[in-house]
Protein backbone atom coordinates (compact mmCIF):
# COMPACT_ATOMS: atom_id res chain seq x y z
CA UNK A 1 0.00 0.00 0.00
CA UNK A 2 1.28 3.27 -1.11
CA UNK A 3 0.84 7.00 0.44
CA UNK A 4 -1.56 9.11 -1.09
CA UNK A 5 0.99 11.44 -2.67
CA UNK A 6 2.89 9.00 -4.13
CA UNK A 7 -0.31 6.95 -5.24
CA UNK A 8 -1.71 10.41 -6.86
CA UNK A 9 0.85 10.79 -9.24
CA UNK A 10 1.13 7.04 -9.83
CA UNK A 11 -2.30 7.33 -11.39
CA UNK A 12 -1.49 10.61 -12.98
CA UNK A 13 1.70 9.58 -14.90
CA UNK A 14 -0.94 6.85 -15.67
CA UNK A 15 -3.61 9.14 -17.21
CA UNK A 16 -0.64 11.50 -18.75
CA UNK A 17 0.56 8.16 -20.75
CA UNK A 18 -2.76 6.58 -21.41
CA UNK A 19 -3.60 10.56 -23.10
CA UNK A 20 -0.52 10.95 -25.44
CA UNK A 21 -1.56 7.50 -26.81
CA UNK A 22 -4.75 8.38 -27.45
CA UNK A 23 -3.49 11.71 -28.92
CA UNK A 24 -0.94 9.72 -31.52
CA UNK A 25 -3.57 7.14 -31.86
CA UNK A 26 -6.21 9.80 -33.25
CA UNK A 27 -3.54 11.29 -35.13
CA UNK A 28 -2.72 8.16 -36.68
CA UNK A 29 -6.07 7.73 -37.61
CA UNK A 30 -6.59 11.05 -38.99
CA UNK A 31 -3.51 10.37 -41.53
CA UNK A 32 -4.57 7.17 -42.67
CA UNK A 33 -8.26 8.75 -43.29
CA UNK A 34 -5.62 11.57 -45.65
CA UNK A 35 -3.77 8.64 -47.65
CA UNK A 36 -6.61 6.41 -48.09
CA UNK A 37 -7.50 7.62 -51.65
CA UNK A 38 -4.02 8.43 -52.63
CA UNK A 39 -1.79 6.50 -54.92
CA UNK A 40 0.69 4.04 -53.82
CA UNK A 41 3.96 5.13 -53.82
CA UNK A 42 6.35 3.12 -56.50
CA UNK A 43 8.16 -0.07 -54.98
CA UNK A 44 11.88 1.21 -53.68
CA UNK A 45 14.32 0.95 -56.66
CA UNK A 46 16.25 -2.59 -55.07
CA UNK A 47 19.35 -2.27 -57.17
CA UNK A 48 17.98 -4.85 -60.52
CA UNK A 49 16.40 -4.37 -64.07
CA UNK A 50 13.70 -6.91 -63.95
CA UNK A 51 12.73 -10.19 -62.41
CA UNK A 52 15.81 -11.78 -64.46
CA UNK A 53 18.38 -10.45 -62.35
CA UNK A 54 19.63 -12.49 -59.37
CA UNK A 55 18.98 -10.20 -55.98
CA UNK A 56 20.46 -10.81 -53.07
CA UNK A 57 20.98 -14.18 -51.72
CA UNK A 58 19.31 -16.09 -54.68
CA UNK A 59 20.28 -17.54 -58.21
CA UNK A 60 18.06 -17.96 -61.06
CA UNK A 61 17.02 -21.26 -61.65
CA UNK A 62 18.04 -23.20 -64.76
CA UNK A 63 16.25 -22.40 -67.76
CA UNK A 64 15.98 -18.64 -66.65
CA UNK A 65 16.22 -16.11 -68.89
CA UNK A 66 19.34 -14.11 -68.43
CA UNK A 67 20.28 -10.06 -68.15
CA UNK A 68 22.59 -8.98 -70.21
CA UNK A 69 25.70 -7.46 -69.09
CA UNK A 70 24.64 -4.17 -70.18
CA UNK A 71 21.27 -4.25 -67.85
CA UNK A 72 23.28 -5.28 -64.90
CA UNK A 73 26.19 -2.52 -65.55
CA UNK A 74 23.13 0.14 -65.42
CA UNK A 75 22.59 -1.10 -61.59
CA UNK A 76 25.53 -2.65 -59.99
CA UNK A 77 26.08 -1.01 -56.97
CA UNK A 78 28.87 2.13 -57.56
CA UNK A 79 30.26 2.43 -53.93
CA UNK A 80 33.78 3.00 -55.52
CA UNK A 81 35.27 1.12 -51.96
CA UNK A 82 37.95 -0.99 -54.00
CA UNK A 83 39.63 -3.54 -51.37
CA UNK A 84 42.09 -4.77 -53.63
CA UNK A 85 43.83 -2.17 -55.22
CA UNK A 86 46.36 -3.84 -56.82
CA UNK A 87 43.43 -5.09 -58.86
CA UNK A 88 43.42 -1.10 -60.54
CA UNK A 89 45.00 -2.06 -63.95
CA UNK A 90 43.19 -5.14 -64.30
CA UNK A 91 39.62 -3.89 -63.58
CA UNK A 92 39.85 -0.53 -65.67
CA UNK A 93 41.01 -2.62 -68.77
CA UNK A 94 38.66 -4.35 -70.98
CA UNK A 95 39.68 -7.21 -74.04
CA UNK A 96 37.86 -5.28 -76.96
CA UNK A 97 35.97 -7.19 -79.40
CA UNK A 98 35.88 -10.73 -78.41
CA UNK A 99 35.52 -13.88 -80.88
CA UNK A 100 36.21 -17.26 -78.72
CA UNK A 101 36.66 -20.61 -80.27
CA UNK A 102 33.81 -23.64 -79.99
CA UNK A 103 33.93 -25.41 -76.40
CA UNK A 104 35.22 -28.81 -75.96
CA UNK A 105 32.77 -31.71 -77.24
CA UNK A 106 32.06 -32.26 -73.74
CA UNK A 107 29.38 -29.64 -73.47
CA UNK A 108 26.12 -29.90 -74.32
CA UNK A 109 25.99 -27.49 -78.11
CA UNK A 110 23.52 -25.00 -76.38
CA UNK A 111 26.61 -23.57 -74.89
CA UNK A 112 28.47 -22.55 -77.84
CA UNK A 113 25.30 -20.71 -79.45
CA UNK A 114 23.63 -19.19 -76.07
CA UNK A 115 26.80 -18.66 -73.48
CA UNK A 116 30.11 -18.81 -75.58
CA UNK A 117 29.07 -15.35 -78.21
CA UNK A 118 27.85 -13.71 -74.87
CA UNK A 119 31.27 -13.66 -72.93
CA UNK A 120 32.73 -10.73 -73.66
CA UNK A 121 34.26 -8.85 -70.22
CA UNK A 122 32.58 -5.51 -71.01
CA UNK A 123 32.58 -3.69 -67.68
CA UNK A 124 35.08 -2.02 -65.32
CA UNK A 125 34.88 -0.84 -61.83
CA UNK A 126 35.76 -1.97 -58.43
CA UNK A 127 36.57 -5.84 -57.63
CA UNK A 128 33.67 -5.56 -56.34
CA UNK A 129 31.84 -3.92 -58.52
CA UNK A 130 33.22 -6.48 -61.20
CA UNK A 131 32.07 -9.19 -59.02
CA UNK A 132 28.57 -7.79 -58.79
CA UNK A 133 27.94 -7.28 -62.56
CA UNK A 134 29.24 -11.22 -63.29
CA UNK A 135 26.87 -12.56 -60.88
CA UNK A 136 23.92 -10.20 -62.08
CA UNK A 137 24.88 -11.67 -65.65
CA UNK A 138 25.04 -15.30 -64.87
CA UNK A 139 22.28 -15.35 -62.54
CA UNK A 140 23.71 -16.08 -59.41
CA UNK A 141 24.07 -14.58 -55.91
CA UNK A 142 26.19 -12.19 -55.08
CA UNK A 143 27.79 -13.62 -52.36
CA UNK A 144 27.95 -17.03 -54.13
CA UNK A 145 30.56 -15.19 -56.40
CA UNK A 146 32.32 -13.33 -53.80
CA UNK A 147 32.64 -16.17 -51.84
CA UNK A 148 34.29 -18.68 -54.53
CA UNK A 149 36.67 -15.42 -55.44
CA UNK A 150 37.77 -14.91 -52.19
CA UNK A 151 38.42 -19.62 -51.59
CA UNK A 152 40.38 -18.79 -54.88
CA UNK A 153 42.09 -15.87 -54.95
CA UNK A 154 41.66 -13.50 -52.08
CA UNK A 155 40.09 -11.70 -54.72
CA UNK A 156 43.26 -11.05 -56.15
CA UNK A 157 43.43 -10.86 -60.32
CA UNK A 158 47.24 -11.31 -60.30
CA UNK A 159 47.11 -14.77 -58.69
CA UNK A 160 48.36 -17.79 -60.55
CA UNK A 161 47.75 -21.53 -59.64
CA UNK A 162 48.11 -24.91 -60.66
CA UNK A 163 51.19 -25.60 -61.61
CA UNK A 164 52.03 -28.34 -64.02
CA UNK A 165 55.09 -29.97 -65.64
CA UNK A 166 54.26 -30.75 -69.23
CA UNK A 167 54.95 -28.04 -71.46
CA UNK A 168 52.15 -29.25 -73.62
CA UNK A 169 50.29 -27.58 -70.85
CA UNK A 170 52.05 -23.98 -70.52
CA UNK A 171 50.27 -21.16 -71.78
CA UNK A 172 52.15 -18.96 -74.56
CA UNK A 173 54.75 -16.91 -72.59
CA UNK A 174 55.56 -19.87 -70.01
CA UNK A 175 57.89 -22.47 -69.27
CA UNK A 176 57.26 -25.36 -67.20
CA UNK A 177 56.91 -25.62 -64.55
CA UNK A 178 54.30 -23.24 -65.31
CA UNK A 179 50.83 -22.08 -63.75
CA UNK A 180 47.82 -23.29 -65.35
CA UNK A 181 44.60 -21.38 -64.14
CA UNK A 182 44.49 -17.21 -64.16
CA UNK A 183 43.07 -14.39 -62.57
CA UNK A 184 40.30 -13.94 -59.52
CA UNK A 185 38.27 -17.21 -60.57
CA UNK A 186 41.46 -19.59 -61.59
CA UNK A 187 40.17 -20.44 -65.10
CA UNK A 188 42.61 -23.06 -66.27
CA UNK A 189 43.41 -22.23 -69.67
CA UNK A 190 43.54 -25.50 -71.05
CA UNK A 191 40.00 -26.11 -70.37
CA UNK A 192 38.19 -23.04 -71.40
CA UNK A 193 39.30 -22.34 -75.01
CA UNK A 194 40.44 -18.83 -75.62
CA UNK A 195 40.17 -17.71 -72.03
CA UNK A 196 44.28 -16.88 -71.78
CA UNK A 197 45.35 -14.22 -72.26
CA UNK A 198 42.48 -12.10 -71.15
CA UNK A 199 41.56 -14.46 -68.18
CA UNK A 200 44.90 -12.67 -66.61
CA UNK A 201 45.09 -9.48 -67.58
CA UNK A 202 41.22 -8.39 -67.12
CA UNK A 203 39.36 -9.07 -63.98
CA UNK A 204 35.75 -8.65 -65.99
CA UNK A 205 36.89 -10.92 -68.63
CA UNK A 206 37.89 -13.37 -66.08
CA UNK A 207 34.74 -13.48 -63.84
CA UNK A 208 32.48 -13.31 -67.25
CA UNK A 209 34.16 -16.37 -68.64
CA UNK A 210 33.96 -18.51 -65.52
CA UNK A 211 30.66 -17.63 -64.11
CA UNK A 212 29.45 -18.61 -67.70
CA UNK A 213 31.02 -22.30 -67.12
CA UNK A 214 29.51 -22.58 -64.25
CA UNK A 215 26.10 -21.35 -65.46
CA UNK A 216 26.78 -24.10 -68.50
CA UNK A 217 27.06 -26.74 -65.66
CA UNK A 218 23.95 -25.41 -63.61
CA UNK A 219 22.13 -26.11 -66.80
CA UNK A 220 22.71 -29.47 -67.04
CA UNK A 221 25.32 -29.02 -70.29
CA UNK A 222 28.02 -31.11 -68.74
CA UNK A 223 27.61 -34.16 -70.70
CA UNK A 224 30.48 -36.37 -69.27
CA UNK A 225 29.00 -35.71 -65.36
CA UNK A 226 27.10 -38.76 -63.75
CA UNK A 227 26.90 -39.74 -60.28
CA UNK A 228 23.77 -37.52 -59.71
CA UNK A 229 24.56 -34.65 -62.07
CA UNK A 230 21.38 -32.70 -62.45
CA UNK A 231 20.77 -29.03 -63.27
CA UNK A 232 19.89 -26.70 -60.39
CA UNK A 233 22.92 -28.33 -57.99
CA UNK A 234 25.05 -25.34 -57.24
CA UNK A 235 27.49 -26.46 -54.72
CA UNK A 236 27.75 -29.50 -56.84
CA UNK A 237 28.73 -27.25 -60.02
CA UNK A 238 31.07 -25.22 -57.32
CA UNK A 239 33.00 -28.67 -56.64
CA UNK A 240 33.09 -28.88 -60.50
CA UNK A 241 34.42 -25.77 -61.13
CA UNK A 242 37.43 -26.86 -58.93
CA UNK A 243 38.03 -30.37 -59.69
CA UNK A 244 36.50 -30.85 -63.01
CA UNK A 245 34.51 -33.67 -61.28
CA UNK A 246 31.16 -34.74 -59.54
CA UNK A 247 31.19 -34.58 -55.86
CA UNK A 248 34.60 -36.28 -55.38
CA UNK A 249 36.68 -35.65 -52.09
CA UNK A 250 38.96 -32.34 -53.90
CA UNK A 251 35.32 -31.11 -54.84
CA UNK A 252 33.91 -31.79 -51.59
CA UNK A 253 36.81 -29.99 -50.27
CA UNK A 254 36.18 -27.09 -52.39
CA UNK A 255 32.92 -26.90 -51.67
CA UNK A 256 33.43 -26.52 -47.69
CA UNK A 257 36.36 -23.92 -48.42
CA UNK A 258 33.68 -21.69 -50.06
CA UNK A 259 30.54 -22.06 -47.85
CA UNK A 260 33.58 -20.94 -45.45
CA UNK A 261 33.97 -17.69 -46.85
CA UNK A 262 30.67 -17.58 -47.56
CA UNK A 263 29.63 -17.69 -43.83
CA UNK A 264 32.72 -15.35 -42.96
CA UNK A 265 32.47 -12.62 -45.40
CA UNK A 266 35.70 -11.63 -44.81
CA UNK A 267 35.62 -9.22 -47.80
CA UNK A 268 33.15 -6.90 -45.29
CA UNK A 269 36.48 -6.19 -43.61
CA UNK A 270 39.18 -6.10 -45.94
């Protein structure tokens, strides 16, 4: 039991609170009763060109239709924050006109008239930028692609891997034991016909190139692929990208090195 002072202006705050939330309630009310008739305002502009383009934290299912890489350069994100500057050269270079040879026999022949004539590494910007416009083009996340560039590369376009041996295996310029696989996604030259020399010296070129083998084995185009190959498996076609195989233990491997980064986002902080 309280005193009747402090009991007064218990019940008075009480009556002050229960009256400004009538006041804001009414108010409320009053501005609804305004906007009822009015137009809705336009849905916030989220950064895409149509229902084609990949948003945030989703890829476009097989059979999509895809942007093209002009549509996604009008809305990739332009914060100009470029967290790997020795990346400048690279990403503010572009390959001119490009004409690439057939793919290997191994792909379905969809690829070579839909994906192969629309590689062309058209774009400059940040890393990230660059990043952002391959995934819009391909279909896939965004974070998907920074994620398997930073298990690569550290999202560096200099980097060089895969060393081999066999000179039948060097790329023009190289004695073995020479690197294989170029630039921010590792495309290994030998595998992706006409990719080298561009692969290394332009970061758009490379990330065009290999998100558009990857799309080729979301599809379903990989024809040698069994063991469960289906289109629509990303993390399988991740593990494929790698190895060059279905599932196996290096594409397993692969695959847990990416959802790694993937779950870090260490790029936030570089």
């Amino acid at each position: 039991m309280c005193g009747t002072a402090s009991c007064g202006a218990t019940r008075g705050s009480a009556r002050g609170r229960a009256l400004r939330r009538w006041v804001v309630t009414i108010s409320a009310l009053v501005a609804v009763a305004a906007c009822a008739d009015a137009p809705a305002p336009p849905p916030p502009d989220r950064g895409v060109p149509d229902q084609r383009v990949a948003s945030m934290g989703t890829t476009l299912p097989p059979e999509q239709p895809l942007p093209t890489g002009a549509e996604c350069a009008q809305h990739v994100p332009r914060t100009g924050r470029e967290q790997r500057p020795a990346n400048a050269a690279a990403n503010s270079s572009t390959p001119g006109p490009v004409s690439l040879p057939a793919w290997h026999d191994f792909w379905d022949p969809r690829v070579n008239t839909e994906y192969v004539p629309r590689i062309d590494g058209n774009f400059t910007g940040t890393t990230d930028e660059i990043l952002w416009w391959g995934a819009c083009k391909w279909g896939f996340d965004v974070d998907f692609v920074r994620a398997m560039a930073a298990a690569e590369t550290s999202w560096y376009q200099h980097k060089v891997g895969d060393y081999e041996q066999d000179p039948k295996h060097c790329a023009a310029g190289y004695q073995a034991p020479c690197p294989t696989s170029f630039g921010i996604l590792q495309i290994k030259h030998y595998f992706r016909p006409g990719s080298y020399p561009a692969s290394q010296r332009h970061t758009a070129f490379n990330v065009d190139y290999a998100l558009a083998g990857l799309r080729g084995c979301f599809q379903g185009w990989v024809t040698y692929l069994a063991d469960g190959y289906r289109p629509g498996d990303l993390w399988g076609c991740a593990g494929w990208h790698y190895s060059g195989e279905w599932k196996t233990p290096p594409a397993l491997g692969y695959i847990s090195r990416v959802q790694a980064q993937l779950k870090q986002k260490p790029w936030l902080t570089w």
